[in-house]
C-alpha atoms as a PDB file:
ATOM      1  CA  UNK A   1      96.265  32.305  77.211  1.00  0.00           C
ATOM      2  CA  UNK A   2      99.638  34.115  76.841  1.00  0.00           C
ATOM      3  CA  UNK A   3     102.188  35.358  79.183  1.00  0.00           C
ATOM      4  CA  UNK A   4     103.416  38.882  78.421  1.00  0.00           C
ATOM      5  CA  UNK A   5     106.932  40.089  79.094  1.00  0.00           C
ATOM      6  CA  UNK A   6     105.398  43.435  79.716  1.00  0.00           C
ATOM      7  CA  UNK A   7     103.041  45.892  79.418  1.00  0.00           C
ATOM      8  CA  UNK A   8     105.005  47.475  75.768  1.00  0.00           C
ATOM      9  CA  UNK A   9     103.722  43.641  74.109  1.00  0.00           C
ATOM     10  CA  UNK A  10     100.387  45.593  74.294  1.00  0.00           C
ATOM     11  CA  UNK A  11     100.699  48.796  74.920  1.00  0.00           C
ATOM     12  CA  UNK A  12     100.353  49.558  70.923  1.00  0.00           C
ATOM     13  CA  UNK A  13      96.882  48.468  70.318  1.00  0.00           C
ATOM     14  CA  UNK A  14      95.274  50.601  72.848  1.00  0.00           C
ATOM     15  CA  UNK A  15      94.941  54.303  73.520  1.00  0.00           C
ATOM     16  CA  UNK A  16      93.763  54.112  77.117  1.00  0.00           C
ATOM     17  CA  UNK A  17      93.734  51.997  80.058  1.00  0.00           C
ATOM     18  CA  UNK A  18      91.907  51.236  83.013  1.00  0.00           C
ATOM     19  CA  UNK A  19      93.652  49.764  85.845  1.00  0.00           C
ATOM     20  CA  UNK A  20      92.731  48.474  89.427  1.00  0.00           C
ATOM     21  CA  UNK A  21      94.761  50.003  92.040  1.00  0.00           C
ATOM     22  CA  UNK A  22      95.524  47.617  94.774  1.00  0.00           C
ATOM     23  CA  UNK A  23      96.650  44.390  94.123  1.00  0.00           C
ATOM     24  CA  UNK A  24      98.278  46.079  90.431  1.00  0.00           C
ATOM     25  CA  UNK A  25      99.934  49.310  91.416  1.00  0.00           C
ATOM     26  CA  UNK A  26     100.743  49.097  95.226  1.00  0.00           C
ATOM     27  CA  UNK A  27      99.564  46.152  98.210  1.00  0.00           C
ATOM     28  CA  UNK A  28      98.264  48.103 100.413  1.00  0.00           C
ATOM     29  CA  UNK A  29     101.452  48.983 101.949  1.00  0.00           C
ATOM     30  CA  UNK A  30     103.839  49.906  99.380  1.00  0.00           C
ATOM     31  CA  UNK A  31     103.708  50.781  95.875  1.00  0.00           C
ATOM     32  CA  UNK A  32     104.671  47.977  93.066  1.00  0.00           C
ATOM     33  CA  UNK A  33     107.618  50.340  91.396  1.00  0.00           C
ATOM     34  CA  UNK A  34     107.323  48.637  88.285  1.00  0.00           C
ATOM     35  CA  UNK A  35     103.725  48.888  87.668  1.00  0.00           C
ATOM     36  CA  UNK A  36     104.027  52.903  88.447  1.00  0.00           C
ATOM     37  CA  UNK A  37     106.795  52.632  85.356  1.00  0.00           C
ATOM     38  CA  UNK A  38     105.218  50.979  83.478  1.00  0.00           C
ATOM     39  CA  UNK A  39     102.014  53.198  83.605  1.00  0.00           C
ATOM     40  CA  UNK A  40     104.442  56.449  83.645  1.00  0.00           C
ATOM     41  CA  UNK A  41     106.017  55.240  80.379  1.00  0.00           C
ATOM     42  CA  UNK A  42     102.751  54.126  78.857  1.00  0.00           C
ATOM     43  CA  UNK A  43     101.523  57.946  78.986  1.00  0.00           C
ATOM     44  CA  UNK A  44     104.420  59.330  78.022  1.00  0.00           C
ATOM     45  CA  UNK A  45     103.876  57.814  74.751  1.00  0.00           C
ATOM     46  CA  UNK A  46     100.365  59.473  74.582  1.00  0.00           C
ATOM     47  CA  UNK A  47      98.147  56.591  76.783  1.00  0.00           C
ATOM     48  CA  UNK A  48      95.627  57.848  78.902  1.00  0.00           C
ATOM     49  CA  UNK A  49      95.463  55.958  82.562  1.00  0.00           C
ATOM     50  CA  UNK A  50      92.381  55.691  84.622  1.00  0.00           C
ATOM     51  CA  UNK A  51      92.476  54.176  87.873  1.00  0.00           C
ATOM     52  CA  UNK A  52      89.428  52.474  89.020  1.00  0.00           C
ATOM     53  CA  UNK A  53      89.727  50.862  92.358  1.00  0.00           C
ATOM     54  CA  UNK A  54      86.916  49.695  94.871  1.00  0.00           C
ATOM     55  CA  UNK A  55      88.333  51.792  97.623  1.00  0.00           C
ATOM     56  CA  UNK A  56      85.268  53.329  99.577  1.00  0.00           C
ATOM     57  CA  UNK A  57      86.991  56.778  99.792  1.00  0.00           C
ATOM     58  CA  UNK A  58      86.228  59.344  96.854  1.00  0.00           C
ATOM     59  CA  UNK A  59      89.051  60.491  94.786  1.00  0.00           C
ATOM     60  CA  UNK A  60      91.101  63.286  96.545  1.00  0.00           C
ATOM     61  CA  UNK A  61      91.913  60.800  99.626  1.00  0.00           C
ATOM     62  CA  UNK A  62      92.878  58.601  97.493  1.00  0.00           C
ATOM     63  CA  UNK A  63      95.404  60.330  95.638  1.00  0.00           C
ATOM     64  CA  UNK A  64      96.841  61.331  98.729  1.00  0.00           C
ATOM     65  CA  UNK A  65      97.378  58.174  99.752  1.00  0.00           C
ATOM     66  CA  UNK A  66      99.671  57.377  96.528  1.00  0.00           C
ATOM     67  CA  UNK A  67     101.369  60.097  96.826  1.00  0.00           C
ATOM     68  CA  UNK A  68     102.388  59.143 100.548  1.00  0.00           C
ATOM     69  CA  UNK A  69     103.108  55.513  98.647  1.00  0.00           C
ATOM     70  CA  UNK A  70     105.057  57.550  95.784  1.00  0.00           C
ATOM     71  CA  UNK A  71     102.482  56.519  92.955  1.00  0.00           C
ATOM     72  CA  UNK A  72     103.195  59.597  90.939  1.00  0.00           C
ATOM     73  CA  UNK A  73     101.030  61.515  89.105  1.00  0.00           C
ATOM     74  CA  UNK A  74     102.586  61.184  86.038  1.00  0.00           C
ATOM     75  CA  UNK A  75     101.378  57.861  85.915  1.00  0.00           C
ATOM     76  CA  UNK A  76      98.125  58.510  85.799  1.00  0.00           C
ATOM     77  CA  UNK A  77      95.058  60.950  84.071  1.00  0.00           C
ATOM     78  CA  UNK A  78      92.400  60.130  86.446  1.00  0.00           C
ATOM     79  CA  UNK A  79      90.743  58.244  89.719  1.00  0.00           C
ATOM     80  CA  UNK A  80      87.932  56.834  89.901  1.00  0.00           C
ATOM     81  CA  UNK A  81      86.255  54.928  93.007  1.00  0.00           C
ATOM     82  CA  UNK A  82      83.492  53.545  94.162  1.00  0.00           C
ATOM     83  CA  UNK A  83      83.459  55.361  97.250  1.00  0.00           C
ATOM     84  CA  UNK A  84      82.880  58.382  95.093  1.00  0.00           C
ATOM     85  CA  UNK A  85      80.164  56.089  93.314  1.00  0.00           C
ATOM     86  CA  UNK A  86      78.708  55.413  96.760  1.00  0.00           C
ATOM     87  CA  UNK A  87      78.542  59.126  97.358  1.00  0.00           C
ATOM     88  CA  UNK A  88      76.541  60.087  94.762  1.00  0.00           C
ATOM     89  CA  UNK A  89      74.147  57.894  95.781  1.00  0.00           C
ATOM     90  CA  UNK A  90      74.381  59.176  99.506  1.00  0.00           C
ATOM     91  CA  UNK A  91      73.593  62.250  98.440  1.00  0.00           C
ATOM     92  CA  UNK A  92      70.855  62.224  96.346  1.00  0.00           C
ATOM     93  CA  UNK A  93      68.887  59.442  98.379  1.00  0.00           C
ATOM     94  CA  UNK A  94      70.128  59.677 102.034  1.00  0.00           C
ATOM     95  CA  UNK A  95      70.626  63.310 102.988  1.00  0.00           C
ATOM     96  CA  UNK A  96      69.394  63.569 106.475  1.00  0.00           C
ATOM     97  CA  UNK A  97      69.093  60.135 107.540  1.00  0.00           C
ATOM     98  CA  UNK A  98      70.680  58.046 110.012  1.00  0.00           C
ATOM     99  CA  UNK A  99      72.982  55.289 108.621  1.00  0.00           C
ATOM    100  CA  UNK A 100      75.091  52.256 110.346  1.00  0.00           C
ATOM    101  CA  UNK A 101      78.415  52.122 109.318  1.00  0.00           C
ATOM    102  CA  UNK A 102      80.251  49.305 109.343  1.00  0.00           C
ATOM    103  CA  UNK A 103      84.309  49.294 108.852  1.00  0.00           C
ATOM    104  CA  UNK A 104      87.201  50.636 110.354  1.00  0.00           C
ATOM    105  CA  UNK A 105      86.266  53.511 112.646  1.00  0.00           C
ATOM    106  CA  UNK A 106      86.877  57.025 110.983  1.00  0.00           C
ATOM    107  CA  UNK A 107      88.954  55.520 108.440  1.00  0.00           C
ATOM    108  CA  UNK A 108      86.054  56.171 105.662  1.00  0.00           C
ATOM    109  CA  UNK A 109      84.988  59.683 107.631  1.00  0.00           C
ATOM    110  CA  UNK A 110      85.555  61.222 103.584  1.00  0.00           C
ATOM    111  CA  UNK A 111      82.424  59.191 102.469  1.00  0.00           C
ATOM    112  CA  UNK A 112      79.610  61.083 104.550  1.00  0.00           C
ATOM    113  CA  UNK A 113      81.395  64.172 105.045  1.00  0.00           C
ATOM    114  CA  UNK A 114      78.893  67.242 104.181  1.00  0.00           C
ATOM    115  CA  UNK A 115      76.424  65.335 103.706  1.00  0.00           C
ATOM    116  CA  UNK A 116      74.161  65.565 106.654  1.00  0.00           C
ATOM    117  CA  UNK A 117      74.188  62.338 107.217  1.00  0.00           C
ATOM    118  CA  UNK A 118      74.481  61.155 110.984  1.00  0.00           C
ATOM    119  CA  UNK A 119      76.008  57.590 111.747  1.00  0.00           C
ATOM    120  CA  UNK A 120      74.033  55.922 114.717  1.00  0.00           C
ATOM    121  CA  UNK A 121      72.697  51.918 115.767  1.00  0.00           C
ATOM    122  CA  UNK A 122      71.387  50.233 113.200  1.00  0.00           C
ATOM    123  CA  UNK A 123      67.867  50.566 115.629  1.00  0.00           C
ATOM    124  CA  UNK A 124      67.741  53.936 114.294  1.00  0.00           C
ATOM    125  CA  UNK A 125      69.204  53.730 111.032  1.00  0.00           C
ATOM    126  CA  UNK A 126      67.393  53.771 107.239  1.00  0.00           C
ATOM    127  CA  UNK A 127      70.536  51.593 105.952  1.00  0.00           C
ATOM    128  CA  UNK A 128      73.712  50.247 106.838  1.00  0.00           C
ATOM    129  CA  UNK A 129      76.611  50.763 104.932  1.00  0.00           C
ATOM    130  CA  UNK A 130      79.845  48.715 104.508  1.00  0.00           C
ATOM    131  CA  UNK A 131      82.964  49.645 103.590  1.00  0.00           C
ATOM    132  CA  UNK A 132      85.114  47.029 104.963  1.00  0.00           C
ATOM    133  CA  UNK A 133      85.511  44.557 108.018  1.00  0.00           C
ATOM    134  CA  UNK A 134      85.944  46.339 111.724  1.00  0.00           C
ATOM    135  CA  UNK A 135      89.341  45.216 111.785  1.00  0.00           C
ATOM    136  CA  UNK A 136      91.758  43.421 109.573  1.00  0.00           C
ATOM    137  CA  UNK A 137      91.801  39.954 111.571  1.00  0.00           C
ATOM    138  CA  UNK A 138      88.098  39.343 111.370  1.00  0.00           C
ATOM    139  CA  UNK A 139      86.944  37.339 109.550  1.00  0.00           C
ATOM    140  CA  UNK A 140      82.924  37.891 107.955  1.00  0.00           C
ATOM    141  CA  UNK A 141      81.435  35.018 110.232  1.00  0.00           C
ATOM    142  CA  UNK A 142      81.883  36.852 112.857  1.00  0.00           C
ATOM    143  CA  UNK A 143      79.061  39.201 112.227  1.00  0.00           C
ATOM    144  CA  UNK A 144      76.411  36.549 111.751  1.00  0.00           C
ATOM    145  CA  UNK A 145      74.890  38.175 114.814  1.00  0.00           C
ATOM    146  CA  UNK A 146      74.365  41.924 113.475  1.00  0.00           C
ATOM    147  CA  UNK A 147      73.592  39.967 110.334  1.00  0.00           C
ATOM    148  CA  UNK A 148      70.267  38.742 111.913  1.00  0.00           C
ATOM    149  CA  UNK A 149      69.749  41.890 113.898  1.00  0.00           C
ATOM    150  CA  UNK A 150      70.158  43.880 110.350  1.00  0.00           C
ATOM    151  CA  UNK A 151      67.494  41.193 108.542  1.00  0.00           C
ATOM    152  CA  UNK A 152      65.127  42.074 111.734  1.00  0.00           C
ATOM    153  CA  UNK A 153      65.243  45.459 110.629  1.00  0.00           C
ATOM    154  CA  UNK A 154      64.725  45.299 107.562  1.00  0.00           C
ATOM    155  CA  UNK A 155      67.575  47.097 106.355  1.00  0.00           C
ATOM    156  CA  UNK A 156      68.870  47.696 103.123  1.00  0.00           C
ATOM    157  CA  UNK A 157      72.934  47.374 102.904  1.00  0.00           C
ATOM    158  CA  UNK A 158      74.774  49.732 100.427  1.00  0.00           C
ATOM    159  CA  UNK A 159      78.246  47.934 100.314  1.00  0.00           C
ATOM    160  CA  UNK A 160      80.947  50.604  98.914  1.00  0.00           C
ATOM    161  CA  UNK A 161      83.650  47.988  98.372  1.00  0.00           C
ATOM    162  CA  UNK A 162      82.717  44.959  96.451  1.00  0.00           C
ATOM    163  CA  UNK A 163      86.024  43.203  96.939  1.00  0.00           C
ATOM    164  CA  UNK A 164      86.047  40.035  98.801  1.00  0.00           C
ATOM    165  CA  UNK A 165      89.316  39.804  99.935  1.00  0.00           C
ATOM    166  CA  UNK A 166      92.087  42.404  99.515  1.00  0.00           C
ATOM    167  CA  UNK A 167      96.250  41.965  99.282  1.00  0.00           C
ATOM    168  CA  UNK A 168      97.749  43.968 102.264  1.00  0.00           C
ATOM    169  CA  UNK A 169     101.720  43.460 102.328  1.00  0.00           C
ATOM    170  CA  UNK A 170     101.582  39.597 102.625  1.00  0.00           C
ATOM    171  CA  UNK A 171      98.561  38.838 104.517  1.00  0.00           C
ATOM    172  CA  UNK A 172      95.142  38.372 102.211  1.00  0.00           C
ATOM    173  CA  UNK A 173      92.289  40.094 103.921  1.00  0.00           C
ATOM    174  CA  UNK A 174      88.675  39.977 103.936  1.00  0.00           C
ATOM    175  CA  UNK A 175      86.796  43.131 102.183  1.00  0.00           C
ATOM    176  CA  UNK A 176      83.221  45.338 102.819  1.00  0.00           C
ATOM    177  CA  UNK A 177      81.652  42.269  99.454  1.00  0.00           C
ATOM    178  CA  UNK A 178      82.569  39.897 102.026  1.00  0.00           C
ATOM    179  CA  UNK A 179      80.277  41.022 104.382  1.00  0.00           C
ATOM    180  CA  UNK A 180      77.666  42.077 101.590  1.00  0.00           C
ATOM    181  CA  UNK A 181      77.675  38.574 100.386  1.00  0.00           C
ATOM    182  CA  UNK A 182      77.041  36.797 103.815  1.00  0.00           C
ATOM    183  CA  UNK A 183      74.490  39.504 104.325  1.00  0.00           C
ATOM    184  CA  UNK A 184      72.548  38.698 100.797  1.00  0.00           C
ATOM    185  CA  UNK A 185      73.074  34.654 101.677  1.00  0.00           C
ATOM    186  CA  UNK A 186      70.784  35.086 104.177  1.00  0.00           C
ATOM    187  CA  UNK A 187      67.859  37.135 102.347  1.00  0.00           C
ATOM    188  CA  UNK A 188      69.166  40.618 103.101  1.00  0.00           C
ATOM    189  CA  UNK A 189      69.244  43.522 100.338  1.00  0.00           C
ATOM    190  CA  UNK A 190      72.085  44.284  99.251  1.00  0.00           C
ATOM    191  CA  UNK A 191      73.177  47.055  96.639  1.00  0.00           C
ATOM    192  CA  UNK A 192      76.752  46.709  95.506  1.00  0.00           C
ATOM    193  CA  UNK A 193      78.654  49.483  94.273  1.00  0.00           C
ATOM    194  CA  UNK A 194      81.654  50.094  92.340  1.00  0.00           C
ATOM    195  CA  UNK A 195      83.651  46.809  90.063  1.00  0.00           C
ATOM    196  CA  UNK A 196      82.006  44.662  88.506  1.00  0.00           C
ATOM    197  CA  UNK A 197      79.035  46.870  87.947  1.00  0.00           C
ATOM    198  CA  UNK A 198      78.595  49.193  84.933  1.00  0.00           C
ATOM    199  CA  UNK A 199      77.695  52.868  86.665  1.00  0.00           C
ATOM    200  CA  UNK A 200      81.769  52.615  87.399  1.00  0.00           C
ATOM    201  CA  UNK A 201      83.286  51.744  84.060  1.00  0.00           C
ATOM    202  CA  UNK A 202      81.013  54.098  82.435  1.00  0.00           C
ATOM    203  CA  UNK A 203      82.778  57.143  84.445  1.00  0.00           C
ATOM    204  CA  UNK A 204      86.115  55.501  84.001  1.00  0.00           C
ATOM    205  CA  UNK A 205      85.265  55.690  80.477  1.00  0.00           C
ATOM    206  CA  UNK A 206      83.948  59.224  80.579  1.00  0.00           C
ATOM    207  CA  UNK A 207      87.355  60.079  82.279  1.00  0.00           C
ATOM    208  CA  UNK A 208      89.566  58.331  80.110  1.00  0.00           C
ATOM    209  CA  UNK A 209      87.735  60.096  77.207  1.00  0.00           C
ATOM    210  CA  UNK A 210      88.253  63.335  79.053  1.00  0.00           C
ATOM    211  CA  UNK A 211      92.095  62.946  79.150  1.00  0.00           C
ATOM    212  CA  UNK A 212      92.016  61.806  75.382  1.00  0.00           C
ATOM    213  CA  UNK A 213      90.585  64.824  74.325  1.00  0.00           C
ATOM    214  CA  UNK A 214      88.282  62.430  71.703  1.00  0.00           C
ATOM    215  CA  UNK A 215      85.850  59.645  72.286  1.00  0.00           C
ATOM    216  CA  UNK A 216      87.683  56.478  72.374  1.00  0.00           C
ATOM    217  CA  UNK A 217      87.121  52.947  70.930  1.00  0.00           C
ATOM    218  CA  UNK A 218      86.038  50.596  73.412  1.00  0.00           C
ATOM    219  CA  UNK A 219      88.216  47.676  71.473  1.00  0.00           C
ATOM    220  CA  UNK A 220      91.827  50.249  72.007  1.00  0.00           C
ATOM    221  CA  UNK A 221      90.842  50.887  75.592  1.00  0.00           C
ATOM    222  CA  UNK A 222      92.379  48.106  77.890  1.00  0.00           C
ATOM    223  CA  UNK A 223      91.174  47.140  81.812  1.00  0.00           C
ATOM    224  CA  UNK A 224      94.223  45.804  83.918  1.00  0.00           C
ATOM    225  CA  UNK A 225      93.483  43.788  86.890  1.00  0.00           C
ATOM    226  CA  UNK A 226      94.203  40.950  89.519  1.00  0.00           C
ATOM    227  CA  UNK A 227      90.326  39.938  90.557  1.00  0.00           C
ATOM    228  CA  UNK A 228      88.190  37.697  88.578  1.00  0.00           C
ATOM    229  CA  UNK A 229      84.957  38.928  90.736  1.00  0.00           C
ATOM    230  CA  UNK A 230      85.834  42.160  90.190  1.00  0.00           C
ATOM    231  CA  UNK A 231      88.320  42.912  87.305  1.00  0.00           C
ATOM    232  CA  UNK A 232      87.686  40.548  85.029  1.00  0.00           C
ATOM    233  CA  UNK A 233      84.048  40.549  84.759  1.00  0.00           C
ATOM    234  CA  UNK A 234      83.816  44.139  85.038  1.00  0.00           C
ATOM    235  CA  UNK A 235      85.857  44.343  81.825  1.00  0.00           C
ATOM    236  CA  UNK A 236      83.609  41.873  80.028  1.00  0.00           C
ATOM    237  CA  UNK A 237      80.583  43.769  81.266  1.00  0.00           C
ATOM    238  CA  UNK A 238      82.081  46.770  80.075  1.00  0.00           C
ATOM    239  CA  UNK A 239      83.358  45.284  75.989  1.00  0.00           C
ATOM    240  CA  UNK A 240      87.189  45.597  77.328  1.00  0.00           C
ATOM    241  CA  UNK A 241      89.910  43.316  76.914  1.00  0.00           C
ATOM    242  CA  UNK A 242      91.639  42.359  80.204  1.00  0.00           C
ATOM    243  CA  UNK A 243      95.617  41.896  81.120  1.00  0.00           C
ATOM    244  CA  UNK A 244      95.148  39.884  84.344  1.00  0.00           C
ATOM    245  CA  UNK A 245      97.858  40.407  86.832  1.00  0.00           C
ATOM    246  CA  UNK A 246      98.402  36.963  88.574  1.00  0.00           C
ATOM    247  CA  UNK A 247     100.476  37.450  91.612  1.00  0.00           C
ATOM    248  CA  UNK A 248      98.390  39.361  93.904  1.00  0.00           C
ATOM    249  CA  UNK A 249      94.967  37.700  95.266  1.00  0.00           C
ATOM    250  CA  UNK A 250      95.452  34.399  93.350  1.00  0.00           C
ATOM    251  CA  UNK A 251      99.143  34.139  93.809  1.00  0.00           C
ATOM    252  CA  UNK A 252      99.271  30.928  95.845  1.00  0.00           C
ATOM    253  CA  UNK A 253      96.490  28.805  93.501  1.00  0.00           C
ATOM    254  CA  UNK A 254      98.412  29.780  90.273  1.00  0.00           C
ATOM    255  CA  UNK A 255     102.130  29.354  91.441  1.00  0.00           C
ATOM    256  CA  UNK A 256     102.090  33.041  89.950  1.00  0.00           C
ATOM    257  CA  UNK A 257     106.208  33.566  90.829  1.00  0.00           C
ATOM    258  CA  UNK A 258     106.614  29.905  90.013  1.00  0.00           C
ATOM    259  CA  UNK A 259     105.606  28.292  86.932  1.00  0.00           C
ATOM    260  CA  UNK A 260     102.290  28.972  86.248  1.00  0.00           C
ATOM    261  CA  UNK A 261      99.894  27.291  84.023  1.00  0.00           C
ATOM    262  CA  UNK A 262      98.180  28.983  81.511  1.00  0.00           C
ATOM    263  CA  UNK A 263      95.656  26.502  81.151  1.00  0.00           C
ATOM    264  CA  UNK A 264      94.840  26.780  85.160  1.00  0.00           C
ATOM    265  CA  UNK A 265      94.531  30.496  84.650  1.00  0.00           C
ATOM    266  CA  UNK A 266      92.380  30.545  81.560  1.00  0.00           C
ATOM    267  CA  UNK A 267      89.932  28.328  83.851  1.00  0.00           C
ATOM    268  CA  UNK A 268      90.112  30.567  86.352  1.00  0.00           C
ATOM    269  CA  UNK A 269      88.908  33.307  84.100  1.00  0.00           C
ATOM    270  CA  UNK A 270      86.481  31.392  81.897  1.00  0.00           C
ATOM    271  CA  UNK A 271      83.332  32.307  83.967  1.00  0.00           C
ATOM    272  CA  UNK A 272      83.926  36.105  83.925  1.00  0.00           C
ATOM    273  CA  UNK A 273      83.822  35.515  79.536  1.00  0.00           C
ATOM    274  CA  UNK A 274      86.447  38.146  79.648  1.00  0.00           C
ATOM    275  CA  UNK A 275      88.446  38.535  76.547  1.00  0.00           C
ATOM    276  CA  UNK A 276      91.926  38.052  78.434  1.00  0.00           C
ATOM    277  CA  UNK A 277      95.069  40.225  76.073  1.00  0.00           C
ATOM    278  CA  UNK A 278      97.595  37.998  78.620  1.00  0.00           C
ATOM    279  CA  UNK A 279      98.627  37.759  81.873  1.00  0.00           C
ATOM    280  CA  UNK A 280     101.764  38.875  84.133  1.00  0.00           C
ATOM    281  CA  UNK A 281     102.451  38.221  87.644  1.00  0.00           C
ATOM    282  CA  UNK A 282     103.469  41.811  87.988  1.00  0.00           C
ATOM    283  CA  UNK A 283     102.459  44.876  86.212  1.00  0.00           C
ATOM    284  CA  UNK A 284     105.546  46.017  84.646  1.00  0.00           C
ATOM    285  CA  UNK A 285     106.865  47.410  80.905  1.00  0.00           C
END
């Protein structure tokens, strides 16, 4: 398990990357300058970037939003999300129907729009769907109740963010797979969208092959990323090495910005049976 000075002791042996967004190139709050470098400089020497992230918006937001953060475009080809994932999947098996939604209130309005789909009580609804907690100080216990009224139903749960737990500015918050995974603890069906699960690396993949112009070798194409749950075994799933970023989500277990142990952070990522290129605490060239 190496440490890397930066991104340029790999950026040779690949021709594209994948990276996560938050947690790698901002926290939620504010861009991480020197990942948005890093990634600038890596195109200009003919990379291709796709961002994959977990957000449950679908691309355009998105891009918005780093723009507002000053993520410029020049540091990346493509976005990819798995609220565009999610989508897709609205709209070929839920136009019409009445969903719950669960997360914060018109924050995720993007997800349904035009697709007549009305949100109502879960009493009337053919699914719920989760894109993240209610607010940012809950915490997923809290919901044990709607839990059991959900199970009563019957209902099926599409969760459009998988992440657990999310970096926002120096707080660590809970995510929509938080829910989701409380939810499948106790029997309910759950269908999980987005990282780790293949449907959203192969249109990464599609992208990044897009921007390339050519089809690409899956051993030159490199995932970046700061979740084992999510990142890393994504990038196994999907036959791509992995630079894992260190000081986001795990910071405080691996003394990240202090000295970290390489043999704590290879056990950390020995379950995911990633094929780990190094790790950084910060993204940066």
């Amino acid at each position: 398990m190496k440490a890397l000075d930066g991104l340029r002791d790999l950026a040779p042996r690949y021709d594209a990357i994948l990276s996560d967004v938050w947690g790698v190139v901002h926290n939620g709050v504010a861009a991480h300058p020197t990942a948005v470098e890093a990634l600038a400089i890596y195109r200009a020497q003919g990379g291709r970037v796709v961002l994959i992230t977990n957000a449950p918006r679908p691309a355009a937001p998105i891009i918005d939003m780093l723009d507002r953060m000053g993520i410029t475009r020049d540091a990346y080809d493509a976005v990819v999300s798995s609220g565009g994932a999610t989508r897709a999947i609205l709209a070929d098996e839920y136009r019409g129907h009445t969903l719950h939604y669960v997360g914060p209130p018109h924050e995720n309005d993007a997800l349904f729009e035009g697709l007549d789909i009305t949100l109502g009580p879960a009493e009337a609804a053919s699914a719920v769907v989760v894109t993240d907690l209610d607010r940012d100080d809950e915490i997923p216990e809290m919901y044990e109740a709607r839990i059991r009224s959900w199970l009563a139903l019957k209902l099926p749960m599409l969760c459009a963010n998988p992440d657990r737990v999310v970096e926002e500015g120096d707080r660590i918050n809970y995510c929509g797979g938080a829910i989701a995974d409380l939810y499948e603890a106790h029997g309910g069906m759950v269908r999980m969208i987005g990282k780790p699960y293949r449907p959203i690396y192969t249109e990464a993949l599609h992208q990044a092959e897009i921007a390339a112009g050519r089809p690409l070798d899956r051993s030159r194409i490199l995932a970046i990323g700061d979740s084992v749950r999510t990142d890393a075994i994504g990038a196994a799933g999907a036959g791509l090495d992995l630079l894992f970023i260190t000081g986001s989500i795990h910071a405080a277990e691996l003394d990240a910005f202090g000295n970290p142990d390489p043999a704590a952070i290879e056990a950390l990522l020995k379950p995911s049976d990633a094929n780990v290129a190094g790790f950084m605490a910060k993204l940066g060239w």
